[in-house]
N, C-alpha and C. Protein backbone atom coordinates (compact mmCIF):
# COMPACT_ATOMS: atom_id res chain seq x y z
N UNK A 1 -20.64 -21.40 43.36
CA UNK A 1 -20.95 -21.69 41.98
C UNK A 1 -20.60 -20.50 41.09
N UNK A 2 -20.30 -19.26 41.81
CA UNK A 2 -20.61 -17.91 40.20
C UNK A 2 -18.94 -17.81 40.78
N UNK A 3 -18.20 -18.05 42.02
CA UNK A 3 -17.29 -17.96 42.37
C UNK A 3 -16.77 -18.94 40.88
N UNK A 4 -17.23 -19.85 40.62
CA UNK A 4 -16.56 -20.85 39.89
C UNK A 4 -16.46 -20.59 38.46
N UNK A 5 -17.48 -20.06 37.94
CA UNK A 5 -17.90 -20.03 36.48
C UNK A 5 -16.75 -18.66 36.62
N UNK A 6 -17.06 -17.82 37.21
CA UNK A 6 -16.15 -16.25 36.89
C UNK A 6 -14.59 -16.83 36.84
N UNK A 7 -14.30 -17.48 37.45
CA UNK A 7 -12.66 -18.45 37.72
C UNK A 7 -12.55 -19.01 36.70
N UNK A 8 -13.89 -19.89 36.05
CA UNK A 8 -13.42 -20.52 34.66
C UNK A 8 -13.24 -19.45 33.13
N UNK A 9 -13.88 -18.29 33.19
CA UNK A 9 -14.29 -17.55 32.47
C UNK A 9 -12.78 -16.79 32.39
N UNK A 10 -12.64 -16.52 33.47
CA UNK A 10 -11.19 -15.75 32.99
C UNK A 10 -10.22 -16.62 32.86
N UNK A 11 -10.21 -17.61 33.24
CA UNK A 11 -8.87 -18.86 32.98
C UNK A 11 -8.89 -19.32 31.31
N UNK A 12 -9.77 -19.36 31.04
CA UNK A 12 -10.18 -19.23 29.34
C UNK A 12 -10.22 -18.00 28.53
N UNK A 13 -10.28 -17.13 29.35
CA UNK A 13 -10.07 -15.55 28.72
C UNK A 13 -8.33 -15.45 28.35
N UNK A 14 -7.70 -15.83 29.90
CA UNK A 14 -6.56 -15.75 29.79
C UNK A 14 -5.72 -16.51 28.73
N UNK A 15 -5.96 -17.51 28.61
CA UNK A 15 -5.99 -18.66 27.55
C UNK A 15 -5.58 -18.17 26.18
N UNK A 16 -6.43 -18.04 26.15
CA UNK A 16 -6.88 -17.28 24.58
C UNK A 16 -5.63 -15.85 24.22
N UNK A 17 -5.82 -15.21 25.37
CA UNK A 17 -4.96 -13.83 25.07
C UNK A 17 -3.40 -14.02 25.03
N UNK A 18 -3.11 -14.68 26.15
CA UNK A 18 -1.72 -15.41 26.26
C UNK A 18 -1.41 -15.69 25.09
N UNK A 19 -2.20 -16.62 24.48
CA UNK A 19 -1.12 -17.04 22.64
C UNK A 19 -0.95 -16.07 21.98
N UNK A 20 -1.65 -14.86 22.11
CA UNK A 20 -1.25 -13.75 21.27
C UNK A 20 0.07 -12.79 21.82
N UNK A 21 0.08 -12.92 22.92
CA UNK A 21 1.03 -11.77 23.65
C UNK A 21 2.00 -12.18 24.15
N UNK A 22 2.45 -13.37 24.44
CA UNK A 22 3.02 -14.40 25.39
C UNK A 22 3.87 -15.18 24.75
N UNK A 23 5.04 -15.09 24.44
CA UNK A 23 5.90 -16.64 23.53
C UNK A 23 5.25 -17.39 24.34
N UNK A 24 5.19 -18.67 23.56
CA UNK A 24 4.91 -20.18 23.56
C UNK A 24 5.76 -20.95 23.67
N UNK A 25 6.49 -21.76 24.24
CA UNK A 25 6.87 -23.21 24.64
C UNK A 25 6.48 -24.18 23.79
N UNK A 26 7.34 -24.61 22.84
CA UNK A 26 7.29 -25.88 22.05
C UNK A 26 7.77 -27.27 23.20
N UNK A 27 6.33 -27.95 23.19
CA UNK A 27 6.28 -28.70 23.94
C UNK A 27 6.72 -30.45 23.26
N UNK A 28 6.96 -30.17 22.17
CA UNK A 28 7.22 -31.37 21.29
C UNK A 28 8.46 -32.21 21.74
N UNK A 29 9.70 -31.54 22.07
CA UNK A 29 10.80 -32.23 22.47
C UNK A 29 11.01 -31.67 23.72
N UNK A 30 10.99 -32.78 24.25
CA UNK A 30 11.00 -33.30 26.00
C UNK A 30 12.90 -33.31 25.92
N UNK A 31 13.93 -32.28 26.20
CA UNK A 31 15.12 -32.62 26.09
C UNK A 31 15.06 -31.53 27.02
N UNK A 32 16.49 -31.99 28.03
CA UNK A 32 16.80 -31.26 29.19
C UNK A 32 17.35 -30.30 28.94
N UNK A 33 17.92 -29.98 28.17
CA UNK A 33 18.82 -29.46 27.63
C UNK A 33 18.57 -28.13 26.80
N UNK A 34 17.89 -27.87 25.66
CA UNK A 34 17.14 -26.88 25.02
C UNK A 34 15.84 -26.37 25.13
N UNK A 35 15.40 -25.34 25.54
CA UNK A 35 14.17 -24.87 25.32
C UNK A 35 13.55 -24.10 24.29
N UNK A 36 12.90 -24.74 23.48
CA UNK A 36 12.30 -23.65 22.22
C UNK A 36 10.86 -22.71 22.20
N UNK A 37 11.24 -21.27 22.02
CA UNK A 37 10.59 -20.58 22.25
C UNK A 37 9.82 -19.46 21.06
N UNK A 38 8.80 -19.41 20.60
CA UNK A 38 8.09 -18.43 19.97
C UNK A 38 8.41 -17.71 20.39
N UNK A 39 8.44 -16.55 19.73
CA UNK A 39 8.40 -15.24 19.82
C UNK A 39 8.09 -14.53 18.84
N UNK A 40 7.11 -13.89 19.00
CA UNK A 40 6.21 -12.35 18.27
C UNK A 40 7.31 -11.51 17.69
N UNK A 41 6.84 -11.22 16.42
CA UNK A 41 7.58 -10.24 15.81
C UNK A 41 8.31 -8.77 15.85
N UNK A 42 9.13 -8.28 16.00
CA UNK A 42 9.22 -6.96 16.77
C UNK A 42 10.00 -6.13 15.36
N UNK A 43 9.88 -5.16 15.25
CA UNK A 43 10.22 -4.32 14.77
C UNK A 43 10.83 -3.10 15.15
N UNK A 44 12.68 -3.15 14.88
CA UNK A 44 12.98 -2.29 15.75
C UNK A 44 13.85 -1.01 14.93
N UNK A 45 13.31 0.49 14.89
CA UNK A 45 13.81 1.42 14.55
C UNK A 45 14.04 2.24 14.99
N UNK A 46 15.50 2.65 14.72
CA UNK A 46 15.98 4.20 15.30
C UNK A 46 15.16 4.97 14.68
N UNK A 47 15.80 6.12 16.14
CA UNK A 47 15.36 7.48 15.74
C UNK A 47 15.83 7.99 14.60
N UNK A 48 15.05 8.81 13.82
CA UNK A 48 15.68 9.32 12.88
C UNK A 48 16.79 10.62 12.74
N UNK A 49 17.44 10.72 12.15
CA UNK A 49 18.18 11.89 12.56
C UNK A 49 18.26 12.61 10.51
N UNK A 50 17.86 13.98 10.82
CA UNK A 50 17.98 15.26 10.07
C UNK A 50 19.57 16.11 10.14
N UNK A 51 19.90 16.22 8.98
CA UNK A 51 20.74 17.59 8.53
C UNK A 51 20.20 18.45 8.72
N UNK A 52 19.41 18.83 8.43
CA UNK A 52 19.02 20.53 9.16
C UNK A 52 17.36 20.10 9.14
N UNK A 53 16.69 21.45 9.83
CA UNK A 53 15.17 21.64 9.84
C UNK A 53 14.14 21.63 8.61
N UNK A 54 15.22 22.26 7.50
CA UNK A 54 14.70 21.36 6.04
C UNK A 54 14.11 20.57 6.03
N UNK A 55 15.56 19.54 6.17
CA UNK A 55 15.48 17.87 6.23
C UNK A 55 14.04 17.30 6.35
N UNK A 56 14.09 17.82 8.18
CA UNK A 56 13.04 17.29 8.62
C UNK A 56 11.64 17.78 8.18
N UNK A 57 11.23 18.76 7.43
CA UNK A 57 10.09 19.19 6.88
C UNK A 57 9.56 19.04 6.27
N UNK A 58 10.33 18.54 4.93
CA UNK A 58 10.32 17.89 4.08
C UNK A 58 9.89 16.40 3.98
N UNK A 59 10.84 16.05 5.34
CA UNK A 59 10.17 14.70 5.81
C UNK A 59 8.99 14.54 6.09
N UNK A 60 8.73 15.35 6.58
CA UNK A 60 7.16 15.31 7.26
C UNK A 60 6.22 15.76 6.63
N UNK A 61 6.55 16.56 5.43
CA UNK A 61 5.62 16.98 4.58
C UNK A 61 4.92 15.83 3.75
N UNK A 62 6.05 15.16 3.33
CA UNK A 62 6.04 13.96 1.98
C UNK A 62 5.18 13.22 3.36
N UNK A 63 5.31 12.66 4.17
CA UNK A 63 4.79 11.82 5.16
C UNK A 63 2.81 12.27 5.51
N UNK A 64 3.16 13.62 5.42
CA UNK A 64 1.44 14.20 5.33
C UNK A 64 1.02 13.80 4.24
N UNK A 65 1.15 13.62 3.14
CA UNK A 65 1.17 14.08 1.74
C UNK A 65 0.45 12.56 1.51
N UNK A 66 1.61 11.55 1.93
CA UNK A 66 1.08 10.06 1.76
C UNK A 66 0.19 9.34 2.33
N UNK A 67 -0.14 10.06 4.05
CA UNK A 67 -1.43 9.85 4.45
C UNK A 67 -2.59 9.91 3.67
N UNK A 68 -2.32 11.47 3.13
CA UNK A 68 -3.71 11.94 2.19
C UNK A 68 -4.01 10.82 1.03
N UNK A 69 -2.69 10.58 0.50
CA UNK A 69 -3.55 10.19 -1.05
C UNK A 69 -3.27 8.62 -0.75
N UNK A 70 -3.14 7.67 0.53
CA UNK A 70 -3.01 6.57 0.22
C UNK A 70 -4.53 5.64 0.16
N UNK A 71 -5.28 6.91 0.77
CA UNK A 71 -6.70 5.38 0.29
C UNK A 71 -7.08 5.71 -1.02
N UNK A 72 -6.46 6.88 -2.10
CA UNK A 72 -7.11 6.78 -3.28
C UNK A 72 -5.46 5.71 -3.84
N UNK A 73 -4.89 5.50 -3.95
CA UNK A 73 -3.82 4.53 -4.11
C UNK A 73 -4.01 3.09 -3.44
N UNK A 74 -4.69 2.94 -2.09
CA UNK A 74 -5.26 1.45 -2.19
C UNK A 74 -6.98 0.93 -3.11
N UNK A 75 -7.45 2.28 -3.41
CA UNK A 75 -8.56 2.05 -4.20
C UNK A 75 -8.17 1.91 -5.59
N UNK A 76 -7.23 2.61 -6.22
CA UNK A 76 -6.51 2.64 -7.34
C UNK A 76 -6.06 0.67 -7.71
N UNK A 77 -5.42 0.88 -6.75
CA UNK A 77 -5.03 -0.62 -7.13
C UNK A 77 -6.06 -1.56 -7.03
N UNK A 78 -6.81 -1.28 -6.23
CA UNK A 78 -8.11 -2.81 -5.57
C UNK A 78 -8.92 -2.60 -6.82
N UNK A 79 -9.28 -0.98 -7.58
CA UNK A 79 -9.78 -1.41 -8.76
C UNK A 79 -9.19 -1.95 -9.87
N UNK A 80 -7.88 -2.07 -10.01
CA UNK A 80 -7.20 -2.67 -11.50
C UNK A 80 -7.12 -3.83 -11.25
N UNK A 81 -7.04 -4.37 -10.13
CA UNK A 81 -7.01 -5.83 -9.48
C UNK A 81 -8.60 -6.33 -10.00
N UNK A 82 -9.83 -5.50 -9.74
CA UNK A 82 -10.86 -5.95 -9.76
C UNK A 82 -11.26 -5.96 -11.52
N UNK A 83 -10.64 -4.95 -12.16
CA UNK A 83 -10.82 -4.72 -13.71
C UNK A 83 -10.15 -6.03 -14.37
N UNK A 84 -8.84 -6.58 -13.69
CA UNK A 84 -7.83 -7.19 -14.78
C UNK A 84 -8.77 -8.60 -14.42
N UNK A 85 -9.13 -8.88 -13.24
CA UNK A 85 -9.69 -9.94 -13.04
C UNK A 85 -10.98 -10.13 -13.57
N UNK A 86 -11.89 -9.56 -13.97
CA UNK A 86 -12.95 -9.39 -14.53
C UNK A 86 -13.13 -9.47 -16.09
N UNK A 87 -11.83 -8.93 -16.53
CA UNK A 87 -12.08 -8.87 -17.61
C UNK A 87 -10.68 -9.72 -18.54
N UNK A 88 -10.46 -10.21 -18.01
CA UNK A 88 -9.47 -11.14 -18.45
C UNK A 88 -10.11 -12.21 -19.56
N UNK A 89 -11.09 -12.86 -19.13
CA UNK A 89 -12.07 -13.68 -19.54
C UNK A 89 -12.93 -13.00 -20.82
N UNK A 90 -13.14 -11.80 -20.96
CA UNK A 90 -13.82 -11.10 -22.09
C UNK A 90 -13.42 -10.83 -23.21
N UNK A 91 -13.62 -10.71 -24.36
CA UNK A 91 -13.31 -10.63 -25.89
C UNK A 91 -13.02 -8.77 -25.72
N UNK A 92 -12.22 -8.63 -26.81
CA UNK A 92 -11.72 -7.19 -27.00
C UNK A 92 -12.93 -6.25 -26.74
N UNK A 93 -14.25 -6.48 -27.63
CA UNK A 93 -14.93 -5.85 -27.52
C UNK A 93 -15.46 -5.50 -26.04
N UNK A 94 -15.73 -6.93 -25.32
CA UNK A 94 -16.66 -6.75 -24.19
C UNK A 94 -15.51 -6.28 -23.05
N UNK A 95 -14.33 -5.93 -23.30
CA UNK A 95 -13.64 -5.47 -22.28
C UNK A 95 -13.27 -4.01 -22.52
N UNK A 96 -13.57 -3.70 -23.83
CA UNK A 96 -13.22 -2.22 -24.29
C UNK A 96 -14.76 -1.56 -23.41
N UNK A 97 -15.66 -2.14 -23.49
CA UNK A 97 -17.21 -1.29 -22.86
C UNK A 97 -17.54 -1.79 -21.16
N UNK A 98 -16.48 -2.46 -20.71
CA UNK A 98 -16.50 -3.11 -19.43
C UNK A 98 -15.47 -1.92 -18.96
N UNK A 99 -14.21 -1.37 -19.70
CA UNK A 99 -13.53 -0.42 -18.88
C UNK A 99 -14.49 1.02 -19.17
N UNK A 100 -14.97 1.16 -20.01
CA UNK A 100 -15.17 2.48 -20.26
C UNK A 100 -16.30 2.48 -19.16
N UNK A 101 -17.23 1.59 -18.77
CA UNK A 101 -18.15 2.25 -17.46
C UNK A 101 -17.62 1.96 -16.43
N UNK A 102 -16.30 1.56 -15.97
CA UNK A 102 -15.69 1.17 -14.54
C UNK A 102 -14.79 2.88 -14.78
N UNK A 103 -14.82 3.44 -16.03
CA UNK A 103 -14.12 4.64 -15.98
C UNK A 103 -15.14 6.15 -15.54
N UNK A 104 -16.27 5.63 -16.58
CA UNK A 104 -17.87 6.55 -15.72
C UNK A 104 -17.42 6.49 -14.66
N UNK A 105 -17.21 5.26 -13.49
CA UNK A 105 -17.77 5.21 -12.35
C UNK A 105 -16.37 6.23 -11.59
N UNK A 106 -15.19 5.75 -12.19
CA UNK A 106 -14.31 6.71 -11.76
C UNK A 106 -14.07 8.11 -11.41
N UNK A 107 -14.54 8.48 -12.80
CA UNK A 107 -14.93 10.09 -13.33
C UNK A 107 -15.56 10.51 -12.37
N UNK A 108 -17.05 10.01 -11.75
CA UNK A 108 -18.08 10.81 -11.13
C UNK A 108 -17.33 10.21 -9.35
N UNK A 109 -17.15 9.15 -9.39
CA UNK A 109 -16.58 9.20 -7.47
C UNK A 109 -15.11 10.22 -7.38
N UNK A 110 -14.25 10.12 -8.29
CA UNK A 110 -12.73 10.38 -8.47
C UNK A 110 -12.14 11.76 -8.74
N UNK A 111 -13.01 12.19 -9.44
CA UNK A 111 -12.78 13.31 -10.19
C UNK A 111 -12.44 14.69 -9.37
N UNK A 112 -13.14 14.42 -8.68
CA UNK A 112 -13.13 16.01 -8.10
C UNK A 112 -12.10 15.93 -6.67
N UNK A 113 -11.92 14.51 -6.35
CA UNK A 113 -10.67 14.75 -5.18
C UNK A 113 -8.89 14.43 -5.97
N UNK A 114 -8.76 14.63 -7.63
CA UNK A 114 -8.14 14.56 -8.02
C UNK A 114 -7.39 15.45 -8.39
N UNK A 115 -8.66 16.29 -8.77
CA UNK A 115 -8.35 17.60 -9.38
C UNK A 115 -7.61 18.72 -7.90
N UNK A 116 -8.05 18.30 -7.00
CA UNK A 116 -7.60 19.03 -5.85
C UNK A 116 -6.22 18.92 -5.61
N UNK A 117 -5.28 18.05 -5.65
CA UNK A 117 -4.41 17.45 -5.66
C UNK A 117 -3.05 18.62 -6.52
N UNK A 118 -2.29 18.68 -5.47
CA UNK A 118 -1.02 19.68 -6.18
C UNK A 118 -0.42 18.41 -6.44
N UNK A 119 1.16 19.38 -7.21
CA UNK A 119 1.43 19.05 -8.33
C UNK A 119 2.77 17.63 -7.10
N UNK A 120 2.92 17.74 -6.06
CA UNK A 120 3.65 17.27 -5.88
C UNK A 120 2.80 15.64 -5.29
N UNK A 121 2.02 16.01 -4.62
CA UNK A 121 0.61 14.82 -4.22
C UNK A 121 0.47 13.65 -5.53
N UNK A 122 0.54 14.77 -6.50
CA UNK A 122 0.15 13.71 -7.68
C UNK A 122 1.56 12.81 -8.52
N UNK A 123 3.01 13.27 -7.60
CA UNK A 123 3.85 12.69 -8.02
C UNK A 123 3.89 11.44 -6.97
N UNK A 124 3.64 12.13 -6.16
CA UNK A 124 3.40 10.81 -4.79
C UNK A 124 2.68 9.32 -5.34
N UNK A 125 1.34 9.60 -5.44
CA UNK A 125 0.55 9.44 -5.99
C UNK A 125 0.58 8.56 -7.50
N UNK A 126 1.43 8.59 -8.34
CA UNK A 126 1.79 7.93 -9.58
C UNK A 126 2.64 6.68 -9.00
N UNK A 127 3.62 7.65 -8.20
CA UNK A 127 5.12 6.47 -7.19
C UNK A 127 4.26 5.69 -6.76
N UNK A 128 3.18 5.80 -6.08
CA UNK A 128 3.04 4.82 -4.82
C UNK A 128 2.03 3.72 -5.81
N UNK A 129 1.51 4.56 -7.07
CA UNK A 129 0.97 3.40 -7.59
C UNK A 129 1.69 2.15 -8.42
N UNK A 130 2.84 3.29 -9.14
CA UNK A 130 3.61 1.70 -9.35
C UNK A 130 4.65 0.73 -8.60
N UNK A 131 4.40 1.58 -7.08
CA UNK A 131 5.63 0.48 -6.05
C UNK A 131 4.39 -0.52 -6.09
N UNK A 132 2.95 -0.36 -5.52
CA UNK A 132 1.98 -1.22 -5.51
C UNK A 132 1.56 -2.18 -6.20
N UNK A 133 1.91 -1.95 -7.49
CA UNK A 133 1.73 -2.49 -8.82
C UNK A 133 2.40 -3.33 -9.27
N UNK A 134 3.26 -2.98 -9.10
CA UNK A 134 4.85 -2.80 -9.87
C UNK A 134 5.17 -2.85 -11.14
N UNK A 135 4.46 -2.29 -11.71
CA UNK A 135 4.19 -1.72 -13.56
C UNK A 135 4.18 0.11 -13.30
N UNK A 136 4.79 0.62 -14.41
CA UNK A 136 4.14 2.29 -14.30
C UNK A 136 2.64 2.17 -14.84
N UNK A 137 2.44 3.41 -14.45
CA UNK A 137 1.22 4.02 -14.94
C UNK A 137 0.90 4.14 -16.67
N UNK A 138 1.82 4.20 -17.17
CA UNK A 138 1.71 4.53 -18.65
C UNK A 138 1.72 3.22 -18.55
N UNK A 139 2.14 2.26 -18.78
CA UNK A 139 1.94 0.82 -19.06
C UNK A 139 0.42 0.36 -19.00
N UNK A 140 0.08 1.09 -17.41
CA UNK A 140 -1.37 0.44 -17.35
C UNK A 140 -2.40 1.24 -18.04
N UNK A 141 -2.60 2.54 -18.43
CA UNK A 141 -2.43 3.26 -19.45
C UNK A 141 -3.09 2.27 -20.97
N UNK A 142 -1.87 2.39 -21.07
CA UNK A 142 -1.98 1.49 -22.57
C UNK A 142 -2.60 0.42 -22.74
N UNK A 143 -2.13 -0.47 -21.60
CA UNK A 143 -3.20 -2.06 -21.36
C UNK A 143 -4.53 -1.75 -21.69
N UNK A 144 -4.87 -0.43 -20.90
CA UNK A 144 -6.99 -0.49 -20.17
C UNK A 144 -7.09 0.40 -21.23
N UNK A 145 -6.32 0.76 -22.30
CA UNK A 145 -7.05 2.34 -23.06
C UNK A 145 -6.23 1.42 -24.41
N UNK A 146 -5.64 2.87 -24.92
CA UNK A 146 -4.40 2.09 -25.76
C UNK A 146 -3.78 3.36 -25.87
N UNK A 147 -2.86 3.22 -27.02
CA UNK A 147 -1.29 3.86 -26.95
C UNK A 147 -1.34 5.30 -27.04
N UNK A 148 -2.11 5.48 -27.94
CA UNK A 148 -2.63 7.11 -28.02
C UNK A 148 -2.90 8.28 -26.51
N UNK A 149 -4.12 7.23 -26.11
CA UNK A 149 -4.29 7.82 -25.01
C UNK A 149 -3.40 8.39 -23.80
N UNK A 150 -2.00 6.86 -23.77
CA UNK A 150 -1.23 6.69 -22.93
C UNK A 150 -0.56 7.90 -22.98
N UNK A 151 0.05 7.83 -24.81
CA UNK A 151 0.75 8.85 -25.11
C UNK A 151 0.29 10.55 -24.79
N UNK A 152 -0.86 10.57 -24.28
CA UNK A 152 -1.62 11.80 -24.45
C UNK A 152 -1.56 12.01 -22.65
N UNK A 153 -2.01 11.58 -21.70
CA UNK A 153 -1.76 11.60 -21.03
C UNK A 153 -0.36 11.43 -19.84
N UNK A 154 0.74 10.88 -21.05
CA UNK A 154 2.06 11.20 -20.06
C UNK A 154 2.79 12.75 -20.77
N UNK A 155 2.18 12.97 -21.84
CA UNK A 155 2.41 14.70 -22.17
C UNK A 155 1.82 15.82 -21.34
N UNK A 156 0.63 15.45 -20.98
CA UNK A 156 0.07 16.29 -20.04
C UNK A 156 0.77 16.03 -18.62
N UNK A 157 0.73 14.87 -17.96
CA UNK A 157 2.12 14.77 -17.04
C UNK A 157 3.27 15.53 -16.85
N UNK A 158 4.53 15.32 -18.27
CA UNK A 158 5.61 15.64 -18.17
C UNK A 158 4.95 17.33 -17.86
N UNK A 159 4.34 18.10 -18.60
CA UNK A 159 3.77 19.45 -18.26
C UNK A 159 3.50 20.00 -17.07
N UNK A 160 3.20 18.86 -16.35
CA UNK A 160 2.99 19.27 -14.91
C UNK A 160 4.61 18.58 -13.55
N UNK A 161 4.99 17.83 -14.48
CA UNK A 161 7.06 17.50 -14.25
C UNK A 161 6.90 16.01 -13.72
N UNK A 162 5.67 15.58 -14.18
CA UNK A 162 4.85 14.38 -13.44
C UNK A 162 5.57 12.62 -14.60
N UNK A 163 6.48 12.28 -14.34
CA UNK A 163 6.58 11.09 -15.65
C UNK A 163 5.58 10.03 -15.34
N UNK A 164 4.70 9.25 -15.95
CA UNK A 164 4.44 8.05 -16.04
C UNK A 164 4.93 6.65 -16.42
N UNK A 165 5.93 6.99 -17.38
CA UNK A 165 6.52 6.00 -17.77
C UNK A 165 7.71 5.40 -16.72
N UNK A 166 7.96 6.09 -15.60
CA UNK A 166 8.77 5.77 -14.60
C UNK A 166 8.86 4.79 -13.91
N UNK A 167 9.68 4.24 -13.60
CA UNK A 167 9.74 3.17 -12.48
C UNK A 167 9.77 2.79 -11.42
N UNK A 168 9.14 2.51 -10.45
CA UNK A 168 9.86 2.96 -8.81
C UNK A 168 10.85 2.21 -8.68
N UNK A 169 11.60 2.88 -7.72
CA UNK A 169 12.85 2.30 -7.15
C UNK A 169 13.25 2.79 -6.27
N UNK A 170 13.41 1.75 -5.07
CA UNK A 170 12.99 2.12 -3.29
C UNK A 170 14.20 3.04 -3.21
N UNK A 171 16.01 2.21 -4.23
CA UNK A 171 16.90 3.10 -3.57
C UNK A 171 16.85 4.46 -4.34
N UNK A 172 16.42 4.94 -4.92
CA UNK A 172 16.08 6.02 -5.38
C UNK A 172 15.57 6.74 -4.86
N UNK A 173 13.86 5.97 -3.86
CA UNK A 173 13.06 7.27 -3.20
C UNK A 173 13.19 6.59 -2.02
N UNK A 174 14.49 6.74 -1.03
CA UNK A 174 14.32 5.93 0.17
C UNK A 174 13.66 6.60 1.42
N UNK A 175 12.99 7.90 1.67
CA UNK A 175 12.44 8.32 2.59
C UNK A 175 10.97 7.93 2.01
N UNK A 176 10.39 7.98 0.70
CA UNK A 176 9.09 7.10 0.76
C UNK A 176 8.98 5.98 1.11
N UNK A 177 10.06 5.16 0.84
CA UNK A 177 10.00 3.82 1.11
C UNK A 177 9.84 3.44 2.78
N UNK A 178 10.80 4.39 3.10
CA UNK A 178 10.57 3.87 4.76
C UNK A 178 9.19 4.62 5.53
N UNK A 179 8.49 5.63 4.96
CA UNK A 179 7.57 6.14 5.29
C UNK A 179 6.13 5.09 5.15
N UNK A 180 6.32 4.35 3.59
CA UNK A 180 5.65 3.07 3.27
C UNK A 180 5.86 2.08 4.53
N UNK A 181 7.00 1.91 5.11
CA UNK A 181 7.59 0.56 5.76
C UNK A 181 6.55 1.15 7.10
N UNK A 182 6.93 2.31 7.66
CA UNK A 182 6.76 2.62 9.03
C UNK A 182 4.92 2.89 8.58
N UNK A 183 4.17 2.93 7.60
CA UNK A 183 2.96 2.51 7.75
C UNK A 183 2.23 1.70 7.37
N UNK A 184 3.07 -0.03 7.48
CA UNK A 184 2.52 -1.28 7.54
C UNK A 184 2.04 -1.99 6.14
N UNK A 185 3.04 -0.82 5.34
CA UNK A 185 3.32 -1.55 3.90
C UNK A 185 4.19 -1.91 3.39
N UNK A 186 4.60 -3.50 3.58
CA UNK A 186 6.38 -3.85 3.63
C UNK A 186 5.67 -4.44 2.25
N UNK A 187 7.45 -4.06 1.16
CA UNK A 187 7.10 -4.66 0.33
C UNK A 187 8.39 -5.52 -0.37
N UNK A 188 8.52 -6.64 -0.51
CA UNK A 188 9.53 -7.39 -1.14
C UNK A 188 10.01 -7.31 -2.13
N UNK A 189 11.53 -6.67 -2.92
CA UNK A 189 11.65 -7.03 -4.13
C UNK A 189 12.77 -7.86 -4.69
């Protein structure tokens, strides 16, 4: 009897795991002739290859760099996602005092791992928000504030060599892009 249940237990274990790991057999057409087969997605990349030790340092720097600042760049976005949706529905007024305390809340969680941030982190950092977006920063800027502000803050930018008004564009920054790709952020354009 426990001989039996343990036999059924893994025959249903196996079951289960098999559809995940295992192409599948489309059992629909009974033809002698063709067999159709699932198969799991694979993703296949060369090695990379460097011009000199530069190259590669550089590579790997920008690649540290994007580790660091990508959960304030998926929080970045999950909050404008959560602002535009929220306040879409609200009159000028009640969305002008709906951003300004989602900006409190910014200030006091945000503030101080921002300010830490060199000057090149925070170019990262602008890029990766409008590949995510796909609007610049000064745009969104202007939307949640208005023009003044925008304008005030991409001056302090350019000062630091930082544009906002920029655009991403993968063939432009193609070692971010594939650094994005190779960490499970494919993005379509």
């Amino acid at each position: 009897m426990k001989f039996t249940l343990t036999f059924c237990f893994i025959f249903i274990a196996f079951n289960a795991f098999s559809q995940q790991i295992f192409p599948t057999v489309n059992n629909q057409k009974q033809s002698t002739d063709t067999l159709q087969l699932q198969l799991n997605e694979a993703v296949v990349v060369s090695t990379r290859l460097f011009t000199d030790d530069t190259a590669r340092y550089r590579y790997n720097q920008m690649k540290h760099y994007v580790k660091m600042i990508l959960p304030l760049v998926d929080t970045a976005v999950n909050m404008f996602h959560d602002i535009d949706e929220k306040s879409k529905d609200m009159n000028r007024k009640q969305r002008k005092v709906y951003i300004r305390s989602r900006e409190s809340d910014i200030r006091i969680n945000f503030e101080d791992r921002l300010k830490n941030l060199n000057i090149t982190q925070g170019r990262l950092l602008v890029k990766l928000i409008n590949r995510q977006l796909d609007r610049n920063c000064y745009t969104i800027v202007k939307e949640l504030k208005n023009p003044i502000t925008a304008a005030y803050y991409q001056s302090v930018a350019r000062l630091n060599g930082i544009n906002l008004n920029e655009d991403y564009l993968p063939e432009e920054n193609h070692d971010l892009e594939m650094i994005m790709r190779n960490l499970g952020y494919e993005k379509e354009y």
